[in-house]
N, C-alpha and C. Protein backbone atom coordinates (compact mmCIF):
# COMPACT_ATOMS: atom_id res chain seq x y z
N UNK A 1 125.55 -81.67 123.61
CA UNK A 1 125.02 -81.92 122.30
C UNK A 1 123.56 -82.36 122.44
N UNK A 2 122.76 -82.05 122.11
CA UNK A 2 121.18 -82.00 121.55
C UNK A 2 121.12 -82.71 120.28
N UNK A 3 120.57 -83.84 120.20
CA UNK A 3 120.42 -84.63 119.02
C UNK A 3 118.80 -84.89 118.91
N UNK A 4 118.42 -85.26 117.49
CA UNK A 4 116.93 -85.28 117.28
C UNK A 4 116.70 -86.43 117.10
N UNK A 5 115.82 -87.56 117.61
CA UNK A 5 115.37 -88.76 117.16
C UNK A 5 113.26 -88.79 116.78
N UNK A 6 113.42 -89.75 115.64
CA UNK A 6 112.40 -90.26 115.09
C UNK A 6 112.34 -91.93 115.11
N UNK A 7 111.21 -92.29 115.85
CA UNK A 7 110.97 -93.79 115.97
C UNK A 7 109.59 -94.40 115.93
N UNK A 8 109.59 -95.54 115.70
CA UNK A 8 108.38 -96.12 115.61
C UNK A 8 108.08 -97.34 116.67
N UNK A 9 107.06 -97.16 116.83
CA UNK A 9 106.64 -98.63 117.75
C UNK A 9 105.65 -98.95 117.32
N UNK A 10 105.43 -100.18 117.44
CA UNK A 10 104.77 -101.35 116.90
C UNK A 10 103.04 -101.61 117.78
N UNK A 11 101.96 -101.94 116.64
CA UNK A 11 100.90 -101.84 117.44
C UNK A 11 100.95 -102.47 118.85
N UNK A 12 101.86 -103.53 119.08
CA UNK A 12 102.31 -104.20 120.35
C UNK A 12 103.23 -103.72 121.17
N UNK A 13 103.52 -102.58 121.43
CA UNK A 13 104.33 -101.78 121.91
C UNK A 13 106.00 -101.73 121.81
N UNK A 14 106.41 -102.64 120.79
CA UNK A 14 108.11 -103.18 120.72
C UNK A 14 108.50 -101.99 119.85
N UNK A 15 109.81 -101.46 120.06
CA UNK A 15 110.32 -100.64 119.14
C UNK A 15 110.61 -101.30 117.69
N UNK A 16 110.15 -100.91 116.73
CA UNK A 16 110.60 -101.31 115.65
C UNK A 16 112.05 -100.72 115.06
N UNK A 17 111.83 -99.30 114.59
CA UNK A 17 112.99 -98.67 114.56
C UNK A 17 113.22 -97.05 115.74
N UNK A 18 114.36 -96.91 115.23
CA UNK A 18 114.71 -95.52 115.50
C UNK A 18 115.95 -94.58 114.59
N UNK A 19 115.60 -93.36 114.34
CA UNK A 19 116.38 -92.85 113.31
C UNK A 19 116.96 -91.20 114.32
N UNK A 20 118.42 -91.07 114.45
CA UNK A 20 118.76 -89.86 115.15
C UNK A 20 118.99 -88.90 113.93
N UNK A 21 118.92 -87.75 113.87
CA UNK A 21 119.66 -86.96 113.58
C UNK A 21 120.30 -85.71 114.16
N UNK A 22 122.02 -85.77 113.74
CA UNK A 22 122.43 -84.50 114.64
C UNK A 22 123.22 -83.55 113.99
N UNK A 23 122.92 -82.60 114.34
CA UNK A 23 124.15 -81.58 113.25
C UNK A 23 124.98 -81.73 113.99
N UNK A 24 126.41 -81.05 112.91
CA UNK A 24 127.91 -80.92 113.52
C UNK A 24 127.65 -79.86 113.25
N UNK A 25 128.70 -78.74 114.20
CA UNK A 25 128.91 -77.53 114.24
C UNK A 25 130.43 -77.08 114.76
N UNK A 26 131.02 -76.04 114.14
CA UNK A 26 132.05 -76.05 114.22
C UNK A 26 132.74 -75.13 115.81
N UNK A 27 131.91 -75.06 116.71
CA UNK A 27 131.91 -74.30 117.86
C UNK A 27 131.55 -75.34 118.92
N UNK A 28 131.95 -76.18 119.88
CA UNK A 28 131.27 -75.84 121.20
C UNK A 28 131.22 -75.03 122.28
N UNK A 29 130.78 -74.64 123.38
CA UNK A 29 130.62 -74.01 124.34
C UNK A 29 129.51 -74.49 125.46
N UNK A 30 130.90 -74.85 126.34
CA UNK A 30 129.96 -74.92 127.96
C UNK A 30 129.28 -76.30 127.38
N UNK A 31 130.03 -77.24 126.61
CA UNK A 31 129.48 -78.33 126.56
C UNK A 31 127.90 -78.00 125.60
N UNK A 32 127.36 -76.96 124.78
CA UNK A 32 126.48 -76.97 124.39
C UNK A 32 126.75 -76.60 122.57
N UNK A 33 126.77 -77.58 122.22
CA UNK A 33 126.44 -77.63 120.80
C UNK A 33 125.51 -76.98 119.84
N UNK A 34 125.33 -77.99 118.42
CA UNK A 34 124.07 -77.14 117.79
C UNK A 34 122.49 -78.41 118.50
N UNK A 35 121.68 -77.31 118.51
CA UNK A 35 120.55 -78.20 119.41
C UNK A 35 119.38 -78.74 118.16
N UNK A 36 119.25 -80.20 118.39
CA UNK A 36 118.31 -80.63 117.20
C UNK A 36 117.65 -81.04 118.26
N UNK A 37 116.00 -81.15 118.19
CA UNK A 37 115.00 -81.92 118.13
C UNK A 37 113.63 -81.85 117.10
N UNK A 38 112.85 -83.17 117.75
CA UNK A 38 111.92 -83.38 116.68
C UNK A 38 110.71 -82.47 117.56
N UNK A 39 109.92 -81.63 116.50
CA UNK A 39 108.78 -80.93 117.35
C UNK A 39 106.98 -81.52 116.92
N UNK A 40 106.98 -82.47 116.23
CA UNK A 40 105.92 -82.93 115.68
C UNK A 40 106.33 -83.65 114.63
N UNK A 41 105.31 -84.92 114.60
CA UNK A 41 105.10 -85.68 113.85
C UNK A 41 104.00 -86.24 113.45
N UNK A 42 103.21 -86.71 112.36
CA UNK A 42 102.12 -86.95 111.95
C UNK A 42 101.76 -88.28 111.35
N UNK A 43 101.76 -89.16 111.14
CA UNK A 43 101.55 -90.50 110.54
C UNK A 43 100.22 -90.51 109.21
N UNK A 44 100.89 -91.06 108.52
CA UNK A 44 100.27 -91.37 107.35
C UNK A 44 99.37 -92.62 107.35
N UNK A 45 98.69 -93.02 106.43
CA UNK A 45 97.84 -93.87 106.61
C UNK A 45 98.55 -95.70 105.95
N UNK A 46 99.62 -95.53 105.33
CA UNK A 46 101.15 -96.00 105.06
C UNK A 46 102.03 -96.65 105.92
N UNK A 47 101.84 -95.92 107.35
CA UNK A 47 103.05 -96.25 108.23
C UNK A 47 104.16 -95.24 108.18
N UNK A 48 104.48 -94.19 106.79
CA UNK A 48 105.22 -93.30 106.64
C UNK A 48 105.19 -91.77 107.61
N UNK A 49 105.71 -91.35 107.99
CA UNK A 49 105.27 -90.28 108.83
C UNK A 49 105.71 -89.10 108.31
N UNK A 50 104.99 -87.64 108.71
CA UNK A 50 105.66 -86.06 108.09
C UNK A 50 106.39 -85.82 109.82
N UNK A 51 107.87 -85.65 109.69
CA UNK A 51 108.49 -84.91 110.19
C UNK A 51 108.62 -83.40 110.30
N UNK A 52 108.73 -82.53 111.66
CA UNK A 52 108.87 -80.96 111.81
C UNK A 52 110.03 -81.40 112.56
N UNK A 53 110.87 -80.77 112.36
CA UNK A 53 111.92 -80.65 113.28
C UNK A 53 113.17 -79.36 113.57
N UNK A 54 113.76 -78.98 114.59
CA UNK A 54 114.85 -78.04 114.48
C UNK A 54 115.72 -78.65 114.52
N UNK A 55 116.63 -77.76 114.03
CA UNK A 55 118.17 -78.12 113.82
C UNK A 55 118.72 -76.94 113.88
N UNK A 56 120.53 -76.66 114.55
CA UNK A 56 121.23 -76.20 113.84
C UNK A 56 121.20 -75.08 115.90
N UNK A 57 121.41 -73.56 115.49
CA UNK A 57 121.42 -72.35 116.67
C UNK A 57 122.60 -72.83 117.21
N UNK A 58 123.54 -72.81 116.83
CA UNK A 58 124.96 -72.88 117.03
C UNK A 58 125.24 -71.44 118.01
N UNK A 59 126.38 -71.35 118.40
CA UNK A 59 126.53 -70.42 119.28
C UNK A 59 127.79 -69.33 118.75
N UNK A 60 127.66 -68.17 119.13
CA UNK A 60 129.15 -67.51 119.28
C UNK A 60 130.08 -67.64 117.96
N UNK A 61 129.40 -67.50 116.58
CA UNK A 61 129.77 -67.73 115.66
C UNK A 61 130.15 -68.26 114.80
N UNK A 62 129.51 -70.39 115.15
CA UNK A 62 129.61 -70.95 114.49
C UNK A 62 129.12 -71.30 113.80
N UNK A 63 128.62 -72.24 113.02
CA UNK A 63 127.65 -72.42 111.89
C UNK A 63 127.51 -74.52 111.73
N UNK A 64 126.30 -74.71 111.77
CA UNK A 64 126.24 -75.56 111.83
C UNK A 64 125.53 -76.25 110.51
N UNK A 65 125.39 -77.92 110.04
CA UNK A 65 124.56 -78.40 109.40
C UNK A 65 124.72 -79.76 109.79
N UNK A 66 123.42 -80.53 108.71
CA UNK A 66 122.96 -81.65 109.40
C UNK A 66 122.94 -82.24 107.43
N UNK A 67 123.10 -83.79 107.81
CA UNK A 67 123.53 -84.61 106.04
C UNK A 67 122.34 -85.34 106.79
N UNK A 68 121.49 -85.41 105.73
CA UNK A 68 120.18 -86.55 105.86
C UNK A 68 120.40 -87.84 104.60
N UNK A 69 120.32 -88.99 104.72
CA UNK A 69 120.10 -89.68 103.51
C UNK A 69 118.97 -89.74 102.92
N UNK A 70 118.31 -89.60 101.83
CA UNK A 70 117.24 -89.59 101.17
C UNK A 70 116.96 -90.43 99.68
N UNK A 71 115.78 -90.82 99.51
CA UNK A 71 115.68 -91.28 98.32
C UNK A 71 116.61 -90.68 97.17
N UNK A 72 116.68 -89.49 97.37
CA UNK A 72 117.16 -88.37 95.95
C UNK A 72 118.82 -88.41 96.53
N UNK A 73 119.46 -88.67 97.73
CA UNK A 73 120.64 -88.70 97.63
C UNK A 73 120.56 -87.97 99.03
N UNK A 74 121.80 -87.26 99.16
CA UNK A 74 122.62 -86.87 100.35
C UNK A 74 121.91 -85.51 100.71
N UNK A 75 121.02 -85.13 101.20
CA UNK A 75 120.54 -83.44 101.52
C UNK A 75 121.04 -82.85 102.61
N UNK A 76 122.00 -81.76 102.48
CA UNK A 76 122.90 -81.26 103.55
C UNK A 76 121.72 -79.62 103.68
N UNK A 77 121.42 -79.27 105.11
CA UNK A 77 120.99 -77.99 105.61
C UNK A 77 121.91 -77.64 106.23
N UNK A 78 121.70 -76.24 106.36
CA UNK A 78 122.63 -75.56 106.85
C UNK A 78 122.24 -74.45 107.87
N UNK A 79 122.84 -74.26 108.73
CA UNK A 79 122.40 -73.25 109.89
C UNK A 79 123.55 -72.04 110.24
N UNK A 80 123.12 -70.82 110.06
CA UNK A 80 124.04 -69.98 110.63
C UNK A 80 124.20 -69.16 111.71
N UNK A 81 124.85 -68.72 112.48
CA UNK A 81 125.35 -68.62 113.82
C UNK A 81 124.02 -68.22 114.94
N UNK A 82 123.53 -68.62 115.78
CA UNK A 82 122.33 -68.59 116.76
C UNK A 82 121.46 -68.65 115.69
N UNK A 83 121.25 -69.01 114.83
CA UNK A 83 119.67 -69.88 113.89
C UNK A 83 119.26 -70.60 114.01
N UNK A 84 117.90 -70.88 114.73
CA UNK A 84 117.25 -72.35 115.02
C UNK A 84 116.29 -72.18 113.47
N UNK A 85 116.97 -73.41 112.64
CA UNK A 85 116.24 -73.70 111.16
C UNK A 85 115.37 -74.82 111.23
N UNK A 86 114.41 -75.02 110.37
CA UNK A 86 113.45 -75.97 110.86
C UNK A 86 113.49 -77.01 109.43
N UNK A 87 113.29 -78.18 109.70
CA UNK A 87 113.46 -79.13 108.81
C UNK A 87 112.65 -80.02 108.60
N UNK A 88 111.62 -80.07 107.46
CA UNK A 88 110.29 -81.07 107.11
C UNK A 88 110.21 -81.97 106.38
N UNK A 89 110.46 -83.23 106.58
CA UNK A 89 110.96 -84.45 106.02
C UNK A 89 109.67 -85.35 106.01
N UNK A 90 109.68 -86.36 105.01
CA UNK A 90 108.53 -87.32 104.97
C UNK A 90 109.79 -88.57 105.36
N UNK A 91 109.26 -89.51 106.62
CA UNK A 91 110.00 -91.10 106.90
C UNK A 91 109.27 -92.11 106.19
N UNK A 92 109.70 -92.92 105.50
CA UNK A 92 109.16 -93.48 104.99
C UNK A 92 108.77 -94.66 106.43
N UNK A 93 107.98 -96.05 106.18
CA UNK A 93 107.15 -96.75 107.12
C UNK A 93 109.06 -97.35 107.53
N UNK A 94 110.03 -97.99 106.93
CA UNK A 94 111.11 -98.34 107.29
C UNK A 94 111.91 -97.95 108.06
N UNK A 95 112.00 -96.36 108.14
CA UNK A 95 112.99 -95.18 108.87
C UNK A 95 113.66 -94.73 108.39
N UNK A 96 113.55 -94.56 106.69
CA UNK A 96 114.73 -93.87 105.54
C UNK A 96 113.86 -92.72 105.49
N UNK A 97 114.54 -91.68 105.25
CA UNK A 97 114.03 -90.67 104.58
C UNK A 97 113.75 -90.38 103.19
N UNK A 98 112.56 -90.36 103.08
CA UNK A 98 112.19 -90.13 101.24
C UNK A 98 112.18 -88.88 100.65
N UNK A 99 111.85 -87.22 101.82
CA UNK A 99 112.42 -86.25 101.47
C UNK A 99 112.62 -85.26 102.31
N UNK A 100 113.32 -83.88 102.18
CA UNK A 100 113.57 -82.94 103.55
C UNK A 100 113.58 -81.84 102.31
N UNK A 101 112.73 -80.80 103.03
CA UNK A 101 112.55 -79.98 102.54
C UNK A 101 112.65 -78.98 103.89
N UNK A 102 113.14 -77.40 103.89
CA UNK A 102 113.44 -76.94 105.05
C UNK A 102 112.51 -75.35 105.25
N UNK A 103 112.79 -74.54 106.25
CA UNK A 103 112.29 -73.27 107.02
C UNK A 103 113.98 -72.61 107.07
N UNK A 104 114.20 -71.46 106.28
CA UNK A 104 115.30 -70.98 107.09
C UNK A 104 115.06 -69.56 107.01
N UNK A 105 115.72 -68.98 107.59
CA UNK A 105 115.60 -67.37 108.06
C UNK A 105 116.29 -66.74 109.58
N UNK A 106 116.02 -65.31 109.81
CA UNK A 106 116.30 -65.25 111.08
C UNK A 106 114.81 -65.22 111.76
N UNK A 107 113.97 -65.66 111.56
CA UNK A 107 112.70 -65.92 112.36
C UNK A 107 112.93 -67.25 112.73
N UNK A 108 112.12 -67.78 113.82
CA UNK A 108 112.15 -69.17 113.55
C UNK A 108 110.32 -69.67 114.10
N UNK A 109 109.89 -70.25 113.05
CA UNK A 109 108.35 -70.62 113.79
C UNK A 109 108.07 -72.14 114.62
N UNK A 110 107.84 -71.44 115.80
CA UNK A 110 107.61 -72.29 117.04
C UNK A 110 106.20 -73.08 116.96
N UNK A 111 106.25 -73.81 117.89
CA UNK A 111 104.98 -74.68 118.38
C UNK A 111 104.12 -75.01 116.87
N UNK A 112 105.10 -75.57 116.31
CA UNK A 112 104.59 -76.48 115.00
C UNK A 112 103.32 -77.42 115.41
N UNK A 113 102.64 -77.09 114.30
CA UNK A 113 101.21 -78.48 113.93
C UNK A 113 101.14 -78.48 112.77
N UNK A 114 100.88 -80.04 112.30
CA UNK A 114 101.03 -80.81 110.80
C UNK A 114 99.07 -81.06 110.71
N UNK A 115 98.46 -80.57 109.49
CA UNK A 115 97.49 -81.84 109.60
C UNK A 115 97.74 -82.20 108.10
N UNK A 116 97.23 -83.55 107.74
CA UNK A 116 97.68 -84.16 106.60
C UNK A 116 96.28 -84.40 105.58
N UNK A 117 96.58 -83.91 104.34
CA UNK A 117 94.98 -83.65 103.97
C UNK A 117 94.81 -85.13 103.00
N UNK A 118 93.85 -84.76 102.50
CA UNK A 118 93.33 -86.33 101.54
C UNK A 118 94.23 -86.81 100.76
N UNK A 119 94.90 -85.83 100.13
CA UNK A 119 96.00 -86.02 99.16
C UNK A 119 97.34 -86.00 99.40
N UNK A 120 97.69 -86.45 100.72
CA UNK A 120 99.10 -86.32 101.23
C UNK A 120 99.64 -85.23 101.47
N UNK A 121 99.15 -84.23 101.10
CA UNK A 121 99.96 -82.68 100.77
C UNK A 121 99.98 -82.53 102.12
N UNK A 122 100.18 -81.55 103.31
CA UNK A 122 100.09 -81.31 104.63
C UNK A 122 100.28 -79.43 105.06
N UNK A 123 99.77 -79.54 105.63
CA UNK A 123 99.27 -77.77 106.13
C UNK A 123 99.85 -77.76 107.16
N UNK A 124 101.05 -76.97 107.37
CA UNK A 124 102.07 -76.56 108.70
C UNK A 124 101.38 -75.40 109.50
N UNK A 125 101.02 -75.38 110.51
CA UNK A 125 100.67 -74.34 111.16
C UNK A 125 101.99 -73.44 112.36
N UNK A 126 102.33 -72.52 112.51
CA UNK A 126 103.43 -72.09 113.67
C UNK A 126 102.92 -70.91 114.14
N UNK A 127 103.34 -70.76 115.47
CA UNK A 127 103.25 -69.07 115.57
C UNK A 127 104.76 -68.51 115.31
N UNK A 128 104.93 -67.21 115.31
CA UNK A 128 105.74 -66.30 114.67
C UNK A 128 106.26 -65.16 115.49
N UNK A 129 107.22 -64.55 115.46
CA UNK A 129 107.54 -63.48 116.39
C UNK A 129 108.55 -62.72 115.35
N UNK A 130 108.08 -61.63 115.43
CA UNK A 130 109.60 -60.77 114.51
C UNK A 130 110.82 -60.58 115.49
N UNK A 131 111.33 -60.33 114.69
CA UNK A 131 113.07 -59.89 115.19
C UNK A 131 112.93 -58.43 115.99
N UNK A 132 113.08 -58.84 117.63
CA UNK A 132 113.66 -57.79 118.10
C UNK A 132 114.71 -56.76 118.01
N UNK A 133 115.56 -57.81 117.42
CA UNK A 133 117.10 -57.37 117.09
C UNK A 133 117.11 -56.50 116.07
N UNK A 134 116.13 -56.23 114.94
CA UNK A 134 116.09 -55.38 113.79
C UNK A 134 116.89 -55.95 112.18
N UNK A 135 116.93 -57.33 112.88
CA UNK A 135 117.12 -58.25 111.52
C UNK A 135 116.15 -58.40 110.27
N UNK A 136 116.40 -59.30 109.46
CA UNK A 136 115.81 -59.53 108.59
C UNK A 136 114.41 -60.38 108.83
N UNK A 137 113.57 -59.99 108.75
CA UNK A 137 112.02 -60.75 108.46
C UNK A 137 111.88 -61.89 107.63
N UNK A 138 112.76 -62.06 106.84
CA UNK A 138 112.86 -62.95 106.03
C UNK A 138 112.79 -64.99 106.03
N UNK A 139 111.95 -65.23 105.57
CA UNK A 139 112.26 -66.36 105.37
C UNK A 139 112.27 -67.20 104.16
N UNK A 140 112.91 -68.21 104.08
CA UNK A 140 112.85 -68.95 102.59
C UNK A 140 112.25 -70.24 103.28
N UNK A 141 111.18 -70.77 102.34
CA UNK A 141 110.68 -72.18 102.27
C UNK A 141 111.75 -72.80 101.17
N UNK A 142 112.33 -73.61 101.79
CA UNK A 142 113.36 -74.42 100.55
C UNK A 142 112.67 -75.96 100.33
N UNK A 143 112.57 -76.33 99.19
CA UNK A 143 111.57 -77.25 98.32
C UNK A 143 112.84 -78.42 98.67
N UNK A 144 111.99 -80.15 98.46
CA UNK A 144 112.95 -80.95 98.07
C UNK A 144 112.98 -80.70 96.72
N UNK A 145 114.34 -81.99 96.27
CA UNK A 145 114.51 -81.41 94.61
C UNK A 145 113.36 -81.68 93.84
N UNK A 146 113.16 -80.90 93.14
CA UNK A 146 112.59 -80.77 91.78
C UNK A 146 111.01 -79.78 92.55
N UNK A 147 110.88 -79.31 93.33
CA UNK A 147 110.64 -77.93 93.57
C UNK A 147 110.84 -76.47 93.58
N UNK A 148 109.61 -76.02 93.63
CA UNK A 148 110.18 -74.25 93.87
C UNK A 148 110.51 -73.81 94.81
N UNK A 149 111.28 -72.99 95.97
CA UNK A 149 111.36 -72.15 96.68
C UNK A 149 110.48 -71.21 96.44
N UNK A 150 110.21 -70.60 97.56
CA UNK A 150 109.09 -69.64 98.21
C UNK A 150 110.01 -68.75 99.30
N UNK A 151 110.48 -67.49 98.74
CA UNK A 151 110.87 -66.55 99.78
C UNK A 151 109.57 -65.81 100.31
N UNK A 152 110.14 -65.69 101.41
CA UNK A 152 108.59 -64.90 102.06
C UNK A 152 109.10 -63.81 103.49
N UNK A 153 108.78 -62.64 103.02
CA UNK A 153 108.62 -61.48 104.17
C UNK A 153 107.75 -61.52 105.08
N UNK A 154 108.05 -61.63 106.81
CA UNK A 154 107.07 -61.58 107.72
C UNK A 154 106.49 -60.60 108.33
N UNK A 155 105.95 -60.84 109.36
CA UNK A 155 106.02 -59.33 110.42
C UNK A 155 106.34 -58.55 110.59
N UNK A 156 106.31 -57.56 111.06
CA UNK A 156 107.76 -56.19 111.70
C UNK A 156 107.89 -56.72 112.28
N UNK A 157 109.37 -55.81 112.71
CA UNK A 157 109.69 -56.23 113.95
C UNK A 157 108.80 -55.68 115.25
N UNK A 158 109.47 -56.78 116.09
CA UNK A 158 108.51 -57.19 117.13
C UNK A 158 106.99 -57.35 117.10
N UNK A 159 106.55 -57.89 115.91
CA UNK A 159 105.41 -58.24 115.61
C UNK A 159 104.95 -59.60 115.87
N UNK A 160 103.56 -60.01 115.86
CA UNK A 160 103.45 -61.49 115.95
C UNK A 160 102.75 -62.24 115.04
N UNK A 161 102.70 -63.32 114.74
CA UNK A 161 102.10 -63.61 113.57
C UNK A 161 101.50 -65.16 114.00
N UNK A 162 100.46 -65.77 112.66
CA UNK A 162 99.86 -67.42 112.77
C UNK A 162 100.39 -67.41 111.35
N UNK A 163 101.18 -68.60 111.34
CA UNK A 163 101.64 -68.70 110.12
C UNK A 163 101.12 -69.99 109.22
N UNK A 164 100.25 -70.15 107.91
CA UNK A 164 99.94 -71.40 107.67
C UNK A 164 100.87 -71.85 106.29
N UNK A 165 101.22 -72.98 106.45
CA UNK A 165 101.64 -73.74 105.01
C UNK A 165 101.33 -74.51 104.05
N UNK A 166 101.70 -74.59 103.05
CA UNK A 166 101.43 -75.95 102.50
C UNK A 166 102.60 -76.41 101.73
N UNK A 167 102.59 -77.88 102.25
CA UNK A 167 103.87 -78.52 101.89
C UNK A 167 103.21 -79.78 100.67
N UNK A 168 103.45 -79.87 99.31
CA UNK A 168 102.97 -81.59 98.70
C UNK A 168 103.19 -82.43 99.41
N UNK A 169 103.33 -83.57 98.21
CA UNK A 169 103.68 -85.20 99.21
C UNK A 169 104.75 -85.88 98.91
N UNK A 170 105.57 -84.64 97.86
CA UNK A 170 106.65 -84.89 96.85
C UNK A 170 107.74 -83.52 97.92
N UNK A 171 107.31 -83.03 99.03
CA UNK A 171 107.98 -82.12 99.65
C UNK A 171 108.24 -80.37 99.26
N UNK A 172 107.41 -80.45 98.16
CA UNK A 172 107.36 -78.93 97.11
C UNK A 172 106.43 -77.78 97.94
N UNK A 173 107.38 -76.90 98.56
CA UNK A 173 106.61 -76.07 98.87
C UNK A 173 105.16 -74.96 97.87
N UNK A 174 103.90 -75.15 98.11
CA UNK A 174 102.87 -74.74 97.55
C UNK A 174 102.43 -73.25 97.91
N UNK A 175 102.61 -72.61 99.00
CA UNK A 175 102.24 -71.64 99.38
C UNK A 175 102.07 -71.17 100.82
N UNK A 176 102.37 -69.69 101.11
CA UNK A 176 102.83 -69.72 102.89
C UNK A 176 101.73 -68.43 102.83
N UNK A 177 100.88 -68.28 104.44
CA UNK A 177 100.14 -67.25 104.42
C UNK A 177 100.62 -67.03 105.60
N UNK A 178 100.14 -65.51 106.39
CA UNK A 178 100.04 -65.30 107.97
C UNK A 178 98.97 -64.05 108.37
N UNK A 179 98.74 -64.31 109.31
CA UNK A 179 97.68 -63.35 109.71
C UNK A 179 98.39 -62.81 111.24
N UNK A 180 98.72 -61.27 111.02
CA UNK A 180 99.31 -60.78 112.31
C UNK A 180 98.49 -60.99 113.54
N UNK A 181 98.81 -61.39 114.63
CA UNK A 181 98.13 -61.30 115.59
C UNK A 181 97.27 -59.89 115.97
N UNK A 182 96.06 -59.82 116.40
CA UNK A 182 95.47 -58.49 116.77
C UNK A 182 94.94 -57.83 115.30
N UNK A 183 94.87 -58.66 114.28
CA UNK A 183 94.36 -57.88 112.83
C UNK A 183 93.73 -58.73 112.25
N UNK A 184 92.60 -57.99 110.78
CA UNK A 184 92.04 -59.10 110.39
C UNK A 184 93.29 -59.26 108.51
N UNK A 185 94.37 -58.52 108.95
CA UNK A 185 94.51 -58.99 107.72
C UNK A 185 95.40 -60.08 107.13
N UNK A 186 95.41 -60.14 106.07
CA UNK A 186 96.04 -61.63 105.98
C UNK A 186 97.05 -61.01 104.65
N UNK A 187 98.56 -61.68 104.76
CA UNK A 187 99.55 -61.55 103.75
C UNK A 187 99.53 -62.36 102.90
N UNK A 188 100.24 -62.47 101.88
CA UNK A 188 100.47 -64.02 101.40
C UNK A 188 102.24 -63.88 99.97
């Protein structure tokens, strides 16, 4: 089992808190579960931090999800069978979560970077790879509540892509662009 933790330490180096999260999945194998970790984090000027994280790529046909507590209540994601889904949460300065808003698809965008602009909102950067397999390109930006979703078509397959975001400070997805690798053009 692969579990994800978020923690804080103190300008004096003492742990203050720490917060895990792990999906359940209804498969193991070979001792390997659904795999969560945290891939970036960004700090606010608050003490609150923007979370990137994966969750979920269950194996051999199981399906996994992960229950976060949040200001707004109980937010359950969900992962289906080998899907690494990505999950973007604001911690508040305490270690509660105030919101999770998610990445799902059969793509999954790697080597996450957050920068956090004047207004809290934050710009996700990933790179991108299409589906060898001849799957779906597809991805959905899923909003916390009282947002829009943003479905969005990527690459071809076996294509590569820079993918940029923008997430509010309320977790509402704003708008997703990418620019294929090797071109000057840009989707949106």
């Amino acid at each position: 089992r692969h579990d994800g933790y978020v923690a804080r330490i103190t300008a004096d180096g003492q742990w203050d808190w720490f917060s895990r999260f792990s999906s359940s999945d209804t498969v193991t194998y070979n001792s390997n579960g659904a795999r969560d970790s945290g891939l970036h984090v960004e700090a606010y000027p608050d003490g609150s931090a923007l979370v990137v994280a994966q969750y979920g790529e269950p194996l051999y046909g199981s399906s996994a999800s992960i229950d976060l507590e949040t200001d707004e209540g109980t937010v359950t994601l969900s992962s289906g069978s080998e899907e690494r889904e990505m999950l973007v949460g604001r911690v508040h300065a305490n270690g509660t979560w105030d919101w999770v808003a998610s990445i799902d698809g059969d793509q999954y965008p790697s080597y996450p970077q957050v920068t956090i602009a004047s207004d809290e909102s934050a710009y996700i950067y990933a790179n991108l790879y299409g589906s060898s397999w001849g799957e779906s390109n597809d991805l959905d930006f899923l909003s916390a509540p009282g947002g829009s979703d943003i479905q969005f078509s990527s690459v071809e397959e076996t294509g590569q892509a820079f993918l940029v975001s923008k997430i509010s400070d309320e977790g509402h997805w704003q708008w997703v662009q990418e620019e294929e690798v090797g071109t000057n053009d840009i989707k949106a």
